[in-house]
N, C-alpha and C. Protein backbone atom coordinates (compact mmCIF):
# COMPACT_ATOMS: atom_id res chain seq x y z
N UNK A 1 -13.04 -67.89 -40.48
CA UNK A 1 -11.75 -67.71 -41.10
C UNK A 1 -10.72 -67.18 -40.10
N UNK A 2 -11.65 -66.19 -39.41
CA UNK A 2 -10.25 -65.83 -38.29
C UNK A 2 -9.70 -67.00 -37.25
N UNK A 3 -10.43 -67.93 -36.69
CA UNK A 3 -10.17 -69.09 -35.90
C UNK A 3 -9.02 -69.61 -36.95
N UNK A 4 -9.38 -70.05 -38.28
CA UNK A 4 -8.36 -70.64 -38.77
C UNK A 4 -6.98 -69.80 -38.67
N UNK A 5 -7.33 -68.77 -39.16
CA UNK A 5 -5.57 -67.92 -39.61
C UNK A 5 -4.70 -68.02 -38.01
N UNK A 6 -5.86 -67.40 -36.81
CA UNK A 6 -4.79 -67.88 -35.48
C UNK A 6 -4.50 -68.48 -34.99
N UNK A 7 -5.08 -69.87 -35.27
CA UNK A 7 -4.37 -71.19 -34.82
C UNK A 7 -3.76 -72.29 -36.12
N UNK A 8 -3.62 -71.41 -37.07
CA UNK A 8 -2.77 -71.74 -38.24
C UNK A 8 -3.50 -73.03 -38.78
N UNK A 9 -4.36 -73.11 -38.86
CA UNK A 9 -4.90 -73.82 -39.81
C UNK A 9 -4.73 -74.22 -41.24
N UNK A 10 -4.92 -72.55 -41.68
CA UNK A 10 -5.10 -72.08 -43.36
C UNK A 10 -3.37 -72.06 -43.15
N UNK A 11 -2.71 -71.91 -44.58
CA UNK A 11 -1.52 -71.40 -44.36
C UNK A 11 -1.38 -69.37 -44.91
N UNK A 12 -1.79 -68.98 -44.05
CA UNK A 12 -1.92 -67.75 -43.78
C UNK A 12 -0.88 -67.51 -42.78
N UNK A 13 0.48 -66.71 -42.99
CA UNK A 13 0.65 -65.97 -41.36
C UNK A 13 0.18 -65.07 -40.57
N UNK A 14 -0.45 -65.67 -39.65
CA UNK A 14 -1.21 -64.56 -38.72
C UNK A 14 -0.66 -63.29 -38.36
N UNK A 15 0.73 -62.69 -38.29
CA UNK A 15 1.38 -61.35 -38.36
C UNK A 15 1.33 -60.80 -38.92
N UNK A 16 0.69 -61.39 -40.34
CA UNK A 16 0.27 -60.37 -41.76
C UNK A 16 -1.28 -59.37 -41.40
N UNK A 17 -1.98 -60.29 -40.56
CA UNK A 17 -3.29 -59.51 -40.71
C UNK A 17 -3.59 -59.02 -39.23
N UNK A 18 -3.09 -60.44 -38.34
CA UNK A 18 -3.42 -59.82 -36.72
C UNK A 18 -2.40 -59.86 -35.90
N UNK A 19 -2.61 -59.33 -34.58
CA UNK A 19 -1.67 -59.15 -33.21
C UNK A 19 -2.58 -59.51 -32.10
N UNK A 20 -1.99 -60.49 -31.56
CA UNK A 20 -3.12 -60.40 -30.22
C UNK A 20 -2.75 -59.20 -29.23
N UNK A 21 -4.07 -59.15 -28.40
CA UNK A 21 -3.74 -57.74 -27.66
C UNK A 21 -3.11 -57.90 -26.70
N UNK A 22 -2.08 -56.98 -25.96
CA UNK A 22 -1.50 -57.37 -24.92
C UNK A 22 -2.05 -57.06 -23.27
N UNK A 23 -3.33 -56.45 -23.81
CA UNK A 23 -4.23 -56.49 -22.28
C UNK A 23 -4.17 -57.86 -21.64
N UNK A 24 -4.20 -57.29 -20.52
CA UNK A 24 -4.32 -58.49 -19.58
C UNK A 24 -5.47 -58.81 -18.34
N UNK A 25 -6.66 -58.21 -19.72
CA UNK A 25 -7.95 -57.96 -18.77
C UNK A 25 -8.66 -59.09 -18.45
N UNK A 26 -9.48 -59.19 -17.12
CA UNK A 26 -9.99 -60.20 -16.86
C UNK A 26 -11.48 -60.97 -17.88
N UNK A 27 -11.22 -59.63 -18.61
CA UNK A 27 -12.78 -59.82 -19.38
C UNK A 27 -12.33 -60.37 -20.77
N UNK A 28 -13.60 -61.16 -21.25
CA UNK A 28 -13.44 -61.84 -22.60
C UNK A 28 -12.73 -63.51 -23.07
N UNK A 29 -12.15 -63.64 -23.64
CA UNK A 29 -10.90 -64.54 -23.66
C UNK A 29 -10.29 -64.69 -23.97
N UNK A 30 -9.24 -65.47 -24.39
CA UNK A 30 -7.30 -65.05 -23.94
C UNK A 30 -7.07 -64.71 -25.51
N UNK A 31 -7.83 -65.15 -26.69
CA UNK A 31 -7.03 -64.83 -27.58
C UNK A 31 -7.84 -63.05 -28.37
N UNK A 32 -8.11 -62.35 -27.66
CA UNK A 32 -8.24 -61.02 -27.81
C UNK A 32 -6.83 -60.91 -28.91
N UNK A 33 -7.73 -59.82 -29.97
CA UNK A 33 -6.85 -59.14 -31.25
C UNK A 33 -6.98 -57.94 -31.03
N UNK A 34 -5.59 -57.75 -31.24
CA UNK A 34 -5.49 -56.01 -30.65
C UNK A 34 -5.95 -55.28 -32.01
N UNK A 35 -6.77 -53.57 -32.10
CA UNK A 35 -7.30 -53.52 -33.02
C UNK A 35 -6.11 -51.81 -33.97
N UNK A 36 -5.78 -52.32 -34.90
CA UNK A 36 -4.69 -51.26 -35.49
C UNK A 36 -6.00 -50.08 -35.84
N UNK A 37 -5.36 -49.01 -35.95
CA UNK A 37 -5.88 -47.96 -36.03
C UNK A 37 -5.91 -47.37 -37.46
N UNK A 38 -6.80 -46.88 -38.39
CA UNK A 38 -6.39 -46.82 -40.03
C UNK A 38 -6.22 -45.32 -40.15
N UNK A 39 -6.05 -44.22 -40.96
CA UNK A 39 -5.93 -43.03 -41.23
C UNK A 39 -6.80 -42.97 -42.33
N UNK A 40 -7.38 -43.82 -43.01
CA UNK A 40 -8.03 -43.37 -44.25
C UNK A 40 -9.46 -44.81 -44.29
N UNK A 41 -10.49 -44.31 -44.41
CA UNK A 41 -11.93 -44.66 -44.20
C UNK A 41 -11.79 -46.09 -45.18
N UNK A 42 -10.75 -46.07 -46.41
CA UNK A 42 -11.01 -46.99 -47.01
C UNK A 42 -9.91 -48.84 -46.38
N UNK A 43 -9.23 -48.03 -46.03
CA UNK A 43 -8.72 -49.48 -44.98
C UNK A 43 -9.44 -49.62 -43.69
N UNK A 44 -10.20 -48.72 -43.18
CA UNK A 44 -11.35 -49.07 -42.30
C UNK A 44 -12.51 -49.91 -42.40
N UNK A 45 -12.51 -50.40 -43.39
CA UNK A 45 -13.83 -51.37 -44.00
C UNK A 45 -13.33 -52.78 -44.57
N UNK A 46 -11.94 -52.51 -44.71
CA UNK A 46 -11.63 -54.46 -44.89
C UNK A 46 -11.65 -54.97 -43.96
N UNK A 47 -11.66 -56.48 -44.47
CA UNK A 47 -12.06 -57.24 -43.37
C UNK A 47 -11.49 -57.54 -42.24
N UNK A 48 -10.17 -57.37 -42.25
CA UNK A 48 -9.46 -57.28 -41.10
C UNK A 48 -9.71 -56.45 -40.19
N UNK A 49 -9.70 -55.08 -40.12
CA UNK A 49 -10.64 -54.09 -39.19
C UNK A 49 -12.25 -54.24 -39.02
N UNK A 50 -13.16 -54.81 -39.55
CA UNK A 50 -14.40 -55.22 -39.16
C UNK A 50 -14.57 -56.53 -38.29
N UNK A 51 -13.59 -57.26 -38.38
CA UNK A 51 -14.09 -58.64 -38.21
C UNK A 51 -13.35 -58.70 -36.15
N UNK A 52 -12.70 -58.15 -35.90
CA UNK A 52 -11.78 -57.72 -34.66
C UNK A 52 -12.97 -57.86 -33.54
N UNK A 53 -13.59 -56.32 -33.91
CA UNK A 53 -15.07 -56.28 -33.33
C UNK A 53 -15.33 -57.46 -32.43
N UNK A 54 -15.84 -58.50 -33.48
CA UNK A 54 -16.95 -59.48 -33.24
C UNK A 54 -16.23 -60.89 -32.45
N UNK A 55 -14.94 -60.95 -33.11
CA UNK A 55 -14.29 -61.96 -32.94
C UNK A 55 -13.58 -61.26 -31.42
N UNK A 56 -13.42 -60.52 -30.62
CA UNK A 56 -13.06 -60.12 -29.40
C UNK A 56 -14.31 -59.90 -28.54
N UNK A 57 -15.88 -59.59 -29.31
CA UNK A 57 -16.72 -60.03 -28.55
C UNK A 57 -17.14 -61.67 -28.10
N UNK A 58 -17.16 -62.12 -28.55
CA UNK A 58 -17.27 -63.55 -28.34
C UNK A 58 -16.71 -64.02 -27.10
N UNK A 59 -18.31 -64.50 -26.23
CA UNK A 59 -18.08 -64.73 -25.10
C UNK A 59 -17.46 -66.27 -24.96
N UNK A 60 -16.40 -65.95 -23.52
CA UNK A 60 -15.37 -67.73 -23.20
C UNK A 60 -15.94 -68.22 -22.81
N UNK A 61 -17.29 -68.46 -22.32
CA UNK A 61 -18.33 -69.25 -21.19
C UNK A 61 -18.73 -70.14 -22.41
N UNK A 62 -18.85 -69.76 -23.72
CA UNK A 62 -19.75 -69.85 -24.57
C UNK A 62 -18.73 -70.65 -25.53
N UNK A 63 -18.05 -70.10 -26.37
CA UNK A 63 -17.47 -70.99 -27.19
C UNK A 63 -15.88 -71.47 -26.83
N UNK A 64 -15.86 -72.44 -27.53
CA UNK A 64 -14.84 -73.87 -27.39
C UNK A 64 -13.59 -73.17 -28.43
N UNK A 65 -12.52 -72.45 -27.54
CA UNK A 65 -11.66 -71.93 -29.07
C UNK A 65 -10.11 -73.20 -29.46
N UNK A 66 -10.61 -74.08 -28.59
CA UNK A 66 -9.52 -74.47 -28.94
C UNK A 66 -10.30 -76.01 -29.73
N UNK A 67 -11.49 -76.12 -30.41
CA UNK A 67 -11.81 -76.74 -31.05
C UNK A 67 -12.30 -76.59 -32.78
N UNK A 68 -11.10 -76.44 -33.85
CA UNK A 68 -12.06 -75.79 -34.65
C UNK A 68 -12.85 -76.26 -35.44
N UNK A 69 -13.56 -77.45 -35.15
CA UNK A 69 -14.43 -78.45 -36.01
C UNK A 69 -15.55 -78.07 -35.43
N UNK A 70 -15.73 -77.68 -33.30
CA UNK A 70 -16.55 -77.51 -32.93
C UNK A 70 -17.33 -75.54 -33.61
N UNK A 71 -16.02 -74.95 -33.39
CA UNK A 71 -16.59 -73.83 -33.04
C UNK A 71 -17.73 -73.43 -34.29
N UNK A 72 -18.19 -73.48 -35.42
CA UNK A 72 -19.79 -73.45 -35.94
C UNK A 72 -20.68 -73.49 -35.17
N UNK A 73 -20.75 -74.75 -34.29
CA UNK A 73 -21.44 -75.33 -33.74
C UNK A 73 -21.70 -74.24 -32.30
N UNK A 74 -21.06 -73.71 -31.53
CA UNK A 74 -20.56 -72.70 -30.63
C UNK A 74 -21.00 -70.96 -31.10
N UNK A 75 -20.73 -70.93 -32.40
CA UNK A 75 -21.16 -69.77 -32.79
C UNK A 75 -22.51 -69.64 -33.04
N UNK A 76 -23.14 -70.51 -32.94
CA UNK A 76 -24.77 -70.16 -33.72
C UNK A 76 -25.51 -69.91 -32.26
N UNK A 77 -24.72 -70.12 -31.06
CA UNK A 77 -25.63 -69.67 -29.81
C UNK A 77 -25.27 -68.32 -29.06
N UNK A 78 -24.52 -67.67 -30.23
CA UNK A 78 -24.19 -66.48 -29.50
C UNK A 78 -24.73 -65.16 -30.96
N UNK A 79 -25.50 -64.20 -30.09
CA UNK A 79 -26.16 -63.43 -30.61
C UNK A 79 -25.25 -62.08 -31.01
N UNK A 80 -25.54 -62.59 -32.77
CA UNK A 80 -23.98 -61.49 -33.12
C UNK A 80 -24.90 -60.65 -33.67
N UNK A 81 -26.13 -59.65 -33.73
CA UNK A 81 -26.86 -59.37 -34.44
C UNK A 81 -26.63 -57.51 -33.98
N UNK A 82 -25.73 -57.15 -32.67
CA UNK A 82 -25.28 -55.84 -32.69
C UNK A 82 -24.35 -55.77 -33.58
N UNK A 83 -23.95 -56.65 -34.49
CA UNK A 83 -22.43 -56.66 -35.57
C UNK A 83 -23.28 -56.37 -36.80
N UNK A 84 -24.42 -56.03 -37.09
CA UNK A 84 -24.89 -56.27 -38.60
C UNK A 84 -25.91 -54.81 -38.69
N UNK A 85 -25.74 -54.80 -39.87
CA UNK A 85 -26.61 -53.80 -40.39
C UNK A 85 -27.65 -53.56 -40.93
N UNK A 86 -28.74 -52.70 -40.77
CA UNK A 86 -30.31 -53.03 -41.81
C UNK A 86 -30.17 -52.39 -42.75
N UNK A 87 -30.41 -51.97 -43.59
CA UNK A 87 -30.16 -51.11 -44.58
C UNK A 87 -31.78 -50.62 -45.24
């Protein structure tokens, strides 16, 4: 869902939920989301602040972002399993 909202896919505006970051680090890839900061635990758990995480880990060697039919296909070879919880 986030691939869709930032390359406008969905009709979502992406200024409503994200900002890309304005680092200009050599690490990662270019469309890094900068991550807002919450004051209260319960806007810390929507999905917009959880999903930042994972979607700025995602290595550029690895997936295709400027394909979004491919990227499923791109995501299932990258090991998102520090993002999840056992309970």
């Amino acid at each position: 869902m986030v691939l869709k909202i930032v390359f406008h896919v969905v009709d979502i505006c992406m200024d409503e939920f994200f900002s890309f970051a304005h680092c200009t680090s050599t690490r990662g890839h270019r469309y890094q989301l900068y991550k807002l900061h919450f004051s209260t635990t319960t806007r810390a758990q929507f999905f917009i602040k959880r999903v930042i995480n994972v979607w700025n880990a995602l290595p550029a060697d690895v997936i295709d972002f400027g394909s979004v039919k491919q990227f499923p296909c791109f995501h299932l070879k990258v090991d998102l399993s520090t993002f999840t919880r056992c309970s």
